[in-house]
Protein backbone atom coordinates (compact mmCIF):
# COMPACT_ATOMS: atom_id res chain seq x y z
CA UNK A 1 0.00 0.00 0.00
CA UNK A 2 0.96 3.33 -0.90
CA UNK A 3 0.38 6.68 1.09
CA UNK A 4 -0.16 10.16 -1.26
CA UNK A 5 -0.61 13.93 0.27
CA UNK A 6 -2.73 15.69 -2.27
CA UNK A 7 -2.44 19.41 -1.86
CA UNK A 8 -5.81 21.08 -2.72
CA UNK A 9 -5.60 24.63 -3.90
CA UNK A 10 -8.51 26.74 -4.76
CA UNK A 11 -8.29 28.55 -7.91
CA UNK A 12 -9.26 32.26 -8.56
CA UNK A 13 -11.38 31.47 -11.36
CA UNK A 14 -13.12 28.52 -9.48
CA UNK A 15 -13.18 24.86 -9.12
CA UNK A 16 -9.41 23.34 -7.40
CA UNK A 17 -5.64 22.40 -8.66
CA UNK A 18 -4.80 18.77 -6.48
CA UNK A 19 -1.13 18.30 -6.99
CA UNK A 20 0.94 15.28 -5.45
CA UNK A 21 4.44 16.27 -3.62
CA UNK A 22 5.43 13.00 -3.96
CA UNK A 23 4.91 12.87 -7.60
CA UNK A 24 6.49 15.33 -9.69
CA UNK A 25 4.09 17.01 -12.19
CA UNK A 26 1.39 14.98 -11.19
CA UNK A 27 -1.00 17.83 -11.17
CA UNK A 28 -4.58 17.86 -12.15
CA UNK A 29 -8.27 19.60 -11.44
CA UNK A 30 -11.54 19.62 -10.41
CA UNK A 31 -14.75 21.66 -10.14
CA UNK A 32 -15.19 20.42 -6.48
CA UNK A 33 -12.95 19.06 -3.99
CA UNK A 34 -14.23 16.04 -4.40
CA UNK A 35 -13.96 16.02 -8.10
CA UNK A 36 -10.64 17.23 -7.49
CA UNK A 37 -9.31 14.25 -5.22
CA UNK A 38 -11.03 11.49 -8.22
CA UNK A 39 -9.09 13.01 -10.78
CA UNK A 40 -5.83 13.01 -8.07
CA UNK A 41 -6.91 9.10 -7.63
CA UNK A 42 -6.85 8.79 -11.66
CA UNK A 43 -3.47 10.57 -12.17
CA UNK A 44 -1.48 9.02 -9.32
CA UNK A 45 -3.02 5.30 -10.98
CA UNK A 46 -1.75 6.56 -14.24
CA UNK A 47 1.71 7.87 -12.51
CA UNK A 48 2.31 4.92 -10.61
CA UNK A 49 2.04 3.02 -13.87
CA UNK A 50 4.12 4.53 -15.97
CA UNK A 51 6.46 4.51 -13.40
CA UNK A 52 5.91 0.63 -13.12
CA UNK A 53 6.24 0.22 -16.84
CA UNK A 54 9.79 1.64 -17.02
CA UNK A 55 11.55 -0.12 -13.75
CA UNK A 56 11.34 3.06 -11.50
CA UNK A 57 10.75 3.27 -7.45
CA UNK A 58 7.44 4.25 -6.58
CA UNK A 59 8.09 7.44 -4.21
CA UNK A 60 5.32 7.47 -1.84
CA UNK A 61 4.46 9.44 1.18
CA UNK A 62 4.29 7.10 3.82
CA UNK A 63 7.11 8.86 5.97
CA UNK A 64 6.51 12.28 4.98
CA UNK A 65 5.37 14.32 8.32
CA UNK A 66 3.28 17.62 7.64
CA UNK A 67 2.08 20.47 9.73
CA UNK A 68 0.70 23.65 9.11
CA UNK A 69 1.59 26.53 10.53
CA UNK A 70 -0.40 29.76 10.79
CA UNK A 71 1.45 33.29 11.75
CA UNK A 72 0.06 36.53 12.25
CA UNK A 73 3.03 39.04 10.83
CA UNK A 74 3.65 42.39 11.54
């Protein structure tokens, strides 16, 4: 099993951008956020193959720790 971060962004002109650190230009969009994650589902499956196809590791995000940190800056 394989763990992914998807990083949701919301975009100006609507809908979201889901990228995946762990991936490289695996970047793709959605209307909603939960159109966003199926279409980060469908490019990590088609990532993870291509990968497969030509020998490489599969990077994953299994030990990756992340935190968010908020500031209020002067």
């Amino acid at each position: 099993m394989y763990t992914f971060k998807i990083h949701l962004n919301k975009e100006e002109e609507g809908g979201y951008m889901a990228s995946v650190p762990a991936l490289p230009g695996c970047i793709t969009q959605g209307e909603s956020i939960e159109e966003a994650i199926e279409m980060a589902k469908e490019a990590i499956e088609l990532y993870v193959e291509e990968l497969r196809d030509r020998g490489e590791r599969i990077p994953d995000d299994s030990n990756t720790l992340e935190y968010s940190l908020n500031l209020e800056l002067a």
